[in-house]
N, C-alpha and C. Protein backbone atom coordinates (compact mmCIF):
# COMPACT_ATOMS: atom_id res chain seq x y z
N UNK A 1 8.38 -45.76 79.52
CA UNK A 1 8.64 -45.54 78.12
C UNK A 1 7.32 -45.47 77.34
N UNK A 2 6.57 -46.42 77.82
CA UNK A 2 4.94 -46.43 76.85
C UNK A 2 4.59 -45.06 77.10
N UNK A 3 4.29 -44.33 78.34
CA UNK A 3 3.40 -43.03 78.92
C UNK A 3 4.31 -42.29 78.02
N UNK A 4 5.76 -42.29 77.88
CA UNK A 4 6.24 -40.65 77.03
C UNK A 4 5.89 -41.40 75.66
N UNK A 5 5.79 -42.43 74.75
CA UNK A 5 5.51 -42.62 73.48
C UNK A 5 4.18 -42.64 73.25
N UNK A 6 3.11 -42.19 74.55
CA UNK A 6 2.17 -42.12 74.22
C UNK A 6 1.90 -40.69 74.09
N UNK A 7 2.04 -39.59 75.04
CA UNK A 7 2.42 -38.55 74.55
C UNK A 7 2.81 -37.75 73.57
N UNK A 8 3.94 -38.01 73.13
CA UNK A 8 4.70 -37.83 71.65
C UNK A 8 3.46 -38.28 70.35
N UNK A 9 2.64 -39.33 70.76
CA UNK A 9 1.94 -39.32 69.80
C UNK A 9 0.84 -38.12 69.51
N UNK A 10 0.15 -38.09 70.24
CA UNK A 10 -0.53 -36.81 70.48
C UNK A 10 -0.04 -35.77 69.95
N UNK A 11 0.81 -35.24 70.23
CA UNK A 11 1.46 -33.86 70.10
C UNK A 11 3.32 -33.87 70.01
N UNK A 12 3.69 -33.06 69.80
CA UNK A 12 5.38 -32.72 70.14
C UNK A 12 5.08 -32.04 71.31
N UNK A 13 6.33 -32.14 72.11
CA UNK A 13 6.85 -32.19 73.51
C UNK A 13 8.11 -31.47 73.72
N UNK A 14 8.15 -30.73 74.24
CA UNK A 14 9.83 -30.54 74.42
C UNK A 14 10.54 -31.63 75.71
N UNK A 15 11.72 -31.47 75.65
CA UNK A 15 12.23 -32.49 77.08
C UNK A 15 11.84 -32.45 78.46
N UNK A 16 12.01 -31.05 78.68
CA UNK A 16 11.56 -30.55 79.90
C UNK A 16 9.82 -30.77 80.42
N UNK A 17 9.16 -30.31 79.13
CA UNK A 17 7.38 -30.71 79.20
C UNK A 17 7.39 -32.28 79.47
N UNK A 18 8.36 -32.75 78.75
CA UNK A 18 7.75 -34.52 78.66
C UNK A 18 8.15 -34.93 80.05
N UNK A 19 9.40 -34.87 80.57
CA UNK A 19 9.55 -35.31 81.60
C UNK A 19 8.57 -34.90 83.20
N UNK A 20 8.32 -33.67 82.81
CA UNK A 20 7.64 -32.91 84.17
C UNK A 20 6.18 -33.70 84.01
N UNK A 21 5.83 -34.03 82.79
CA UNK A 21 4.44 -34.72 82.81
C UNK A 21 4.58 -36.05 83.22
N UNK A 22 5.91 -36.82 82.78
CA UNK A 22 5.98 -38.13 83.30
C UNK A 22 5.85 -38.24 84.33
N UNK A 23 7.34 -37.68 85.07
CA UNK A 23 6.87 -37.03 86.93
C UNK A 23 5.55 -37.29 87.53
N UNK A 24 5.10 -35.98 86.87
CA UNK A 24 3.57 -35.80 87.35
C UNK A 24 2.71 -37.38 87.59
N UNK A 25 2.72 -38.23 86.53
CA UNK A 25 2.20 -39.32 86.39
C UNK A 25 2.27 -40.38 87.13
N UNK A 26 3.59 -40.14 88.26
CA UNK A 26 4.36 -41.16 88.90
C UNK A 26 5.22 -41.76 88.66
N UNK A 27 5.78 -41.59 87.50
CA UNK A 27 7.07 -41.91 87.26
C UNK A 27 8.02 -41.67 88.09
N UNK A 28 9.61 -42.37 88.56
CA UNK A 28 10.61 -41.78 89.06
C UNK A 28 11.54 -40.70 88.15
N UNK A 29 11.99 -39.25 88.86
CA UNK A 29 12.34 -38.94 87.79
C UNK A 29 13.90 -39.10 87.00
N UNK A 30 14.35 -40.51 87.57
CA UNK A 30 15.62 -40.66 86.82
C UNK A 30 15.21 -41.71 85.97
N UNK A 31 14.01 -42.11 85.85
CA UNK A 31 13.52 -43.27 84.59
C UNK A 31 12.89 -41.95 84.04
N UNK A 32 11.83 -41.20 84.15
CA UNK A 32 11.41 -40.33 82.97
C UNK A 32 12.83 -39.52 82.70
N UNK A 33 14.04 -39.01 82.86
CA UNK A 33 14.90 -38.76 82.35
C UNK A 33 15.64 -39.48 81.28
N UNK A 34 15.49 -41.00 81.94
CA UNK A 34 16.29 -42.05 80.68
C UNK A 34 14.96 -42.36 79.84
N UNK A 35 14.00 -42.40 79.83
CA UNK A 35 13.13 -42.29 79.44
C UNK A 35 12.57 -41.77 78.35
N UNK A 36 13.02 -40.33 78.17
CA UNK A 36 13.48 -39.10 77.83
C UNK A 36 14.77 -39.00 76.82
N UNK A 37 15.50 -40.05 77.46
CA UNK A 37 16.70 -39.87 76.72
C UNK A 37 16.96 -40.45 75.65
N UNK A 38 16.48 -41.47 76.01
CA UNK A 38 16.23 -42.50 75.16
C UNK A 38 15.20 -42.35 73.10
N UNK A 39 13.98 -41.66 73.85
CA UNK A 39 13.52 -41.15 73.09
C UNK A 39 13.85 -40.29 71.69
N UNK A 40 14.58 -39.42 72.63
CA UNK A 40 15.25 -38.60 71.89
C UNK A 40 16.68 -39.15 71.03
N UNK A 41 16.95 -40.03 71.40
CA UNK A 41 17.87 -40.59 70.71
C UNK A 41 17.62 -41.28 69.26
N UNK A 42 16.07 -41.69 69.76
CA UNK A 42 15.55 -42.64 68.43
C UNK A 42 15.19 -41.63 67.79
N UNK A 43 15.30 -40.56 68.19
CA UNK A 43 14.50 -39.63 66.79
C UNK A 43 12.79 -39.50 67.60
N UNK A 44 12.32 -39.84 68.63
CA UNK A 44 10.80 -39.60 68.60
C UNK A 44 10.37 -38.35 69.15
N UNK A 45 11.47 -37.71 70.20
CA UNK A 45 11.49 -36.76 70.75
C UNK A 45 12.74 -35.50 70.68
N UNK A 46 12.52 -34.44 69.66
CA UNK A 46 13.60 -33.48 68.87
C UNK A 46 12.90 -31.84 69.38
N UNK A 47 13.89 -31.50 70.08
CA UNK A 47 13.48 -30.07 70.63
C UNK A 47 13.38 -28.79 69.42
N UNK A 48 14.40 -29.14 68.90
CA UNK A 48 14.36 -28.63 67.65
C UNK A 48 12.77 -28.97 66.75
N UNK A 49 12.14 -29.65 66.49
CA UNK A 49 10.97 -30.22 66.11
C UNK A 49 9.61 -29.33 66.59
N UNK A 50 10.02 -29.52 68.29
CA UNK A 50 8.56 -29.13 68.92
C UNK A 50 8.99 -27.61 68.88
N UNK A 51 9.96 -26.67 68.50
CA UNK A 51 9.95 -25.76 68.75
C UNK A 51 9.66 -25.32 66.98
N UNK A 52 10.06 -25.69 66.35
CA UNK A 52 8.98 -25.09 64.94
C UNK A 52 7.71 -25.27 64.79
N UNK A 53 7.95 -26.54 65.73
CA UNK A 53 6.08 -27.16 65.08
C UNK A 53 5.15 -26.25 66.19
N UNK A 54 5.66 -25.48 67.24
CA UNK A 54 5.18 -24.12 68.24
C UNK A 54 5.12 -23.23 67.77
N UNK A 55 6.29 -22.53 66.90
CA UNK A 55 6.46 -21.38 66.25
C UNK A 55 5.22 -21.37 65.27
N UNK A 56 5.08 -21.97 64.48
CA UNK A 56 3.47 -22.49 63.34
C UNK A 56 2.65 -22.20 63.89
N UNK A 57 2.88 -22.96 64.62
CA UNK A 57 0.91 -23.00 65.23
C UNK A 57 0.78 -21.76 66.13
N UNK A 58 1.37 -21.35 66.60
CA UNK A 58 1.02 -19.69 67.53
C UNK A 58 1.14 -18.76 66.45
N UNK A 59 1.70 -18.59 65.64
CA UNK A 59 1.60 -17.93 64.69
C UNK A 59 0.75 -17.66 63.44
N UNK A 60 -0.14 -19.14 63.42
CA UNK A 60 -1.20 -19.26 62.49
C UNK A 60 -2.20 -18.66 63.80
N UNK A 61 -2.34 -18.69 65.31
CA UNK A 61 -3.11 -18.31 66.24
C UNK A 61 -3.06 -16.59 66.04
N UNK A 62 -2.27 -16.16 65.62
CA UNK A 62 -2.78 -14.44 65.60
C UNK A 62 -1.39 -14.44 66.70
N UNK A 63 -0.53 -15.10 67.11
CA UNK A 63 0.37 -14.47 67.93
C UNK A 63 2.28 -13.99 67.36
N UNK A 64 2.51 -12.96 68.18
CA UNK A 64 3.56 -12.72 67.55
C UNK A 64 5.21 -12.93 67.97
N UNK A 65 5.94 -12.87 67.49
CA UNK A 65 7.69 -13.23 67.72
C UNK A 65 8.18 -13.18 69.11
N UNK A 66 7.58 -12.10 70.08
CA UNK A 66 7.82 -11.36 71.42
C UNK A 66 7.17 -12.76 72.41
N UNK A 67 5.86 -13.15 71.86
CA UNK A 67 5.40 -13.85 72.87
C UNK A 67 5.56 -15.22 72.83
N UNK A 68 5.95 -15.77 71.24
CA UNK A 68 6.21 -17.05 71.00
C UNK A 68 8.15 -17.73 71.31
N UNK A 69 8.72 -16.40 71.92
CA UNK A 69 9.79 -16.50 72.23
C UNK A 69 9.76 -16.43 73.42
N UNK A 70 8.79 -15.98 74.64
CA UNK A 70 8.80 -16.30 75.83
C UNK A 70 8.29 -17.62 75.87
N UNK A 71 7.36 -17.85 75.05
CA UNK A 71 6.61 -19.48 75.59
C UNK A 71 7.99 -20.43 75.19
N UNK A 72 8.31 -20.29 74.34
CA UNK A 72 9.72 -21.46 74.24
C UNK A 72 10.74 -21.29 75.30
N UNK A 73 10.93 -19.93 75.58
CA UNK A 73 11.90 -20.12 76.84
C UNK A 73 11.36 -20.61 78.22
N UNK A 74 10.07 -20.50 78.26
CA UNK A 74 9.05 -21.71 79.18
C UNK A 74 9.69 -23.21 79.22
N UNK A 75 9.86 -23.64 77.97
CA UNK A 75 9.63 -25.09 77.70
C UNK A 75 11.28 -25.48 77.84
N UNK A 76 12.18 -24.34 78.31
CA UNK A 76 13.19 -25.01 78.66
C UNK A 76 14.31 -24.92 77.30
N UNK A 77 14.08 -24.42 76.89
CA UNK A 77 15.05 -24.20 75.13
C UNK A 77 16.07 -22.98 75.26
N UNK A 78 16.99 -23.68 74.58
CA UNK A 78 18.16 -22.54 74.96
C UNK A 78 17.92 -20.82 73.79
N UNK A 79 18.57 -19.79 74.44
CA UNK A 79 18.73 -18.51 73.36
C UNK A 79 18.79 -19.10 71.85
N UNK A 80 19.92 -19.93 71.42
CA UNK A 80 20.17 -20.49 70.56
C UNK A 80 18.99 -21.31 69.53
N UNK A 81 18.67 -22.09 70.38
CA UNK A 81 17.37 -22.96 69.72
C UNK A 81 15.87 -21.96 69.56
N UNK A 82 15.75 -20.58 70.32
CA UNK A 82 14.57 -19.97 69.93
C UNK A 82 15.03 -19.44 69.06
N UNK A 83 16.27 -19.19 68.31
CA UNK A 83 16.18 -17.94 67.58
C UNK A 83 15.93 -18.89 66.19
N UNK A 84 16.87 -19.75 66.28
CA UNK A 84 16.48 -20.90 65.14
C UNK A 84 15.15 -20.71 64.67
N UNK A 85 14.34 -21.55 66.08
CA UNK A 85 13.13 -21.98 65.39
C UNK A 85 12.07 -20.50 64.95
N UNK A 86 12.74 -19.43 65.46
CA UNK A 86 11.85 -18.12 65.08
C UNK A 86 12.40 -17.92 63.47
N UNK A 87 13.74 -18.41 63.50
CA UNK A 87 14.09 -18.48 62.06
C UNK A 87 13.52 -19.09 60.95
N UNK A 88 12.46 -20.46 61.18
CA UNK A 88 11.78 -21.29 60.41
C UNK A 88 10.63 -20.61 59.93
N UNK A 89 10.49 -19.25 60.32
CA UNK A 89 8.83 -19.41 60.77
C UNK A 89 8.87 -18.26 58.75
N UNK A 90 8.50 -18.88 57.95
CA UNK A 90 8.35 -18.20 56.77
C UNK A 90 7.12 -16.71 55.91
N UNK A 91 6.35 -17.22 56.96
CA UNK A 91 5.74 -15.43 57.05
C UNK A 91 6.02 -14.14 57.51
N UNK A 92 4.84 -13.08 57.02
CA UNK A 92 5.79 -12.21 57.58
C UNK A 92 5.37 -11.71 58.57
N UNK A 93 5.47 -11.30 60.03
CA UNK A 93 4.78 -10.58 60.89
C UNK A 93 3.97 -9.83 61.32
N UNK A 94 4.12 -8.86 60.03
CA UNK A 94 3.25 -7.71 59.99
C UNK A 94 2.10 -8.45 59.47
N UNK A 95 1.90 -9.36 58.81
CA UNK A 95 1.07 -9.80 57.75
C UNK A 95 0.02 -10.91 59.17
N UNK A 96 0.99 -11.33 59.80
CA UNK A 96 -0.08 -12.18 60.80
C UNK A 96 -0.94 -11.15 61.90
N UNK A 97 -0.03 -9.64 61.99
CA UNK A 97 -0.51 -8.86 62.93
C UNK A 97 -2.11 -8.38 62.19
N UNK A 98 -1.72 -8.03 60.66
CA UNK A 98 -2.59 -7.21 60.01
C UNK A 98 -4.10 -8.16 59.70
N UNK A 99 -3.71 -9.97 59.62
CA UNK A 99 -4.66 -11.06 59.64
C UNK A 99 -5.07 -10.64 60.85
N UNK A 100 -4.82 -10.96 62.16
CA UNK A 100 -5.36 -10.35 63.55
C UNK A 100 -6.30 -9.47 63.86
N UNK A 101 -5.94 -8.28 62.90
CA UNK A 101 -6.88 -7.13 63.26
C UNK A 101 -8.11 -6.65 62.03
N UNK A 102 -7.95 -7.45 60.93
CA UNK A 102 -9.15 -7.99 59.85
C UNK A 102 -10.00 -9.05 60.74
N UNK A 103 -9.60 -9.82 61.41
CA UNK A 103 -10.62 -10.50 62.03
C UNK A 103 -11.76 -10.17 62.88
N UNK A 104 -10.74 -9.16 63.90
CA UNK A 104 -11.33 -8.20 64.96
C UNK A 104 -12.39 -6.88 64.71
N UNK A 105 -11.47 -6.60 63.52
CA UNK A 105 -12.40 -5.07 62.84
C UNK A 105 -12.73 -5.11 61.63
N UNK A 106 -12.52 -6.20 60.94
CA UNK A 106 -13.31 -6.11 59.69
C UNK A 106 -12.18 -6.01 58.63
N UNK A 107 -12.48 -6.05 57.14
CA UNK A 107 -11.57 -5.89 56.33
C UNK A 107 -11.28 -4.45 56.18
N UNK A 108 -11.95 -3.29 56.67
CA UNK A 108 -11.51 -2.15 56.77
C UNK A 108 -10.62 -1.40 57.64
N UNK A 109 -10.36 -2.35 58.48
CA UNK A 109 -9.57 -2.35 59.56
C UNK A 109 -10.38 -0.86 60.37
N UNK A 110 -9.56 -0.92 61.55
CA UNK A 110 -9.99 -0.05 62.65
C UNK A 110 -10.87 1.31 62.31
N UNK A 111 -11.59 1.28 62.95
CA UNK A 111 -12.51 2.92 61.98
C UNK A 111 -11.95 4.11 62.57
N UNK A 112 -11.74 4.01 63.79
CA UNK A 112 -11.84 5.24 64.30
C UNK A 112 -10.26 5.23 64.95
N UNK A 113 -9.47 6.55 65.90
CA UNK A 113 -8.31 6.35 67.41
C UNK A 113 -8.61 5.36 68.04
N UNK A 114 -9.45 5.56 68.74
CA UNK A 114 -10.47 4.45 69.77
C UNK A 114 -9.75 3.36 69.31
N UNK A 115 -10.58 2.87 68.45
CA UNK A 115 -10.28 1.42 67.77
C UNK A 115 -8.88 0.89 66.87
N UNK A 116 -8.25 2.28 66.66
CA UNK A 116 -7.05 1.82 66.27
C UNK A 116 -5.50 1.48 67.92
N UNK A 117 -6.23 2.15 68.84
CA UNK A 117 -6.04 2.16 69.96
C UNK A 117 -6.17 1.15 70.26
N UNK A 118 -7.45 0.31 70.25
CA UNK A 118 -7.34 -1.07 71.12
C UNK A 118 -7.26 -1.91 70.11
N UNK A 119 -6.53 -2.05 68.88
CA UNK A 119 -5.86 -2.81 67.97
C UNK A 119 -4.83 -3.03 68.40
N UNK A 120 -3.80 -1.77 68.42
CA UNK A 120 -2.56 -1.94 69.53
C UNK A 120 -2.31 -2.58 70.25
N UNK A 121 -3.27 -2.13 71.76
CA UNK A 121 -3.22 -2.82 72.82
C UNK A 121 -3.12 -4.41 72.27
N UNK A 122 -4.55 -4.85 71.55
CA UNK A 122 -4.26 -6.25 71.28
C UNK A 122 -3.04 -7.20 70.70
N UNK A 123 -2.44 -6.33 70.25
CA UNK A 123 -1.39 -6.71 69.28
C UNK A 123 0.05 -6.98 70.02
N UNK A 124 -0.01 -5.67 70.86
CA UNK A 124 0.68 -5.99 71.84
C UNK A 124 0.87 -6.74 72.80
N UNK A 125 -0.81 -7.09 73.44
CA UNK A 125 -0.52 -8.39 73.89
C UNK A 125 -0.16 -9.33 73.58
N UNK A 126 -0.38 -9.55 72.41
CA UNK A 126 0.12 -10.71 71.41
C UNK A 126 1.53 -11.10 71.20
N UNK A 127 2.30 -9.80 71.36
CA UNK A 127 3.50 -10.22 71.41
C UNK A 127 3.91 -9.35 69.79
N UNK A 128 3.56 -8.64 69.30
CA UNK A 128 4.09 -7.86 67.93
C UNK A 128 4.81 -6.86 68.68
N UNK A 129 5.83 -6.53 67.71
CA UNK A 129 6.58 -5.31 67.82
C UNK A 129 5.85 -4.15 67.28
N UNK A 130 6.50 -2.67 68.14
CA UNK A 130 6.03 -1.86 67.77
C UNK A 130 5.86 -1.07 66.01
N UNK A 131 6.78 -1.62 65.19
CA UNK A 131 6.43 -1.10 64.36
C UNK A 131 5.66 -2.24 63.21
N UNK A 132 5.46 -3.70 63.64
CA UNK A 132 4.22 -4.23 63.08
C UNK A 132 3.25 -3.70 63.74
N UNK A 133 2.87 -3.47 64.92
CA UNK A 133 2.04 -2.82 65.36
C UNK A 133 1.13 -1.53 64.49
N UNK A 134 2.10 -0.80 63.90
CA UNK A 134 2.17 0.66 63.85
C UNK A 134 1.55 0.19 62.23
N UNK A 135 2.22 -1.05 61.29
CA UNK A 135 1.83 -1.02 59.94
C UNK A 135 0.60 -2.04 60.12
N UNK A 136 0.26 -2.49 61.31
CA UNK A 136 -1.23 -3.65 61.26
C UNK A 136 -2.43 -2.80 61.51
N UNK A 137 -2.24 -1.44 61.85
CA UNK A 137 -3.02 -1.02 62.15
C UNK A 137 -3.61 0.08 61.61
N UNK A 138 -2.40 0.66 60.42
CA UNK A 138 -3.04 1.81 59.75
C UNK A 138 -3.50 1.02 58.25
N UNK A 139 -4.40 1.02 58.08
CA UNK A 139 -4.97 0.78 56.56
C UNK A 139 -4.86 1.46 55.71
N UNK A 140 -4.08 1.61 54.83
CA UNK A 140 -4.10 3.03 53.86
C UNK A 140 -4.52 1.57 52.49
N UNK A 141 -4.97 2.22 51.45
CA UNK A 141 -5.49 1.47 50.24
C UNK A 141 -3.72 1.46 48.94
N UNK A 142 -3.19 2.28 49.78
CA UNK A 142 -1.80 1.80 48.88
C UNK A 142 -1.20 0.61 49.89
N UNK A 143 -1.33 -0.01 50.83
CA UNK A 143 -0.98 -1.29 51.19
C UNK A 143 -1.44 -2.68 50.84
């Protein structure tokens, strides 16, 4: 019980992360399960919690909806609970894509194909959809 409340302090956890780390630690894993369960009962450990307080912070990182919805389905969270916590997330997409590529190319954004080209690519890795993609990357001075 101390090793997962020490954890939880540090950071949010989802169930699945906390327990696989307890595991890891030597724990048995039907005490890091009650362990686990327990936790979550008091309120210290809320999946719901670590999955907004994920959605934030990858999203203040330059990343987008596509990829911050695979990493939660990583951590063991149901369809249900990602769409939620993608629901919390109060910015707007295009706007974190278009922060992304001011960083990369400047406040003039991309100069040239070339470079509006590997804006894309980046963006895409990131996890943006194609048509934030398409508005992060053209700069017109009426935007």
């Amino acid at each position: 019980m101390q090793r997962a409340l020490g954890l939880l302090v540090r950071r949010e956890h989802s169930r699945r992360e906390l327990t696989r780390k307890l595991t890891s630690r030597g724990v048995e894993a039907d005490e890091a399960a009650a362990a686990v369960e327990r936790l979550a009962g008091d309120g210290w450990q809320d999946d719901t919690r670590f999955a907004a307080s994920l959605v934030r912070s990858r999203a203040a990182s330059g990343y987008g909806p596509l990829y911050i919805r695979a990493e939660l389905g990583t951590h063991g969270l149901g369809s249900e609970a990602v769409a939620a916590a993608l629901e919390t997330f109060e910015g707007d997409w295009t706007e974190v894509a278009r922060d992304l590529v001011r960083r990369r190319y400047g406040e003039a954004g991309p100069a040239d194909l070339a470079q509006r080209r590997k804006a894309a690519d980046l963006l895409a890795r990131r996890g943006f959809d194609g048509d934030s993609i398409r508005r992060a990357t053209r700069f017109d001075p009426d935007d």
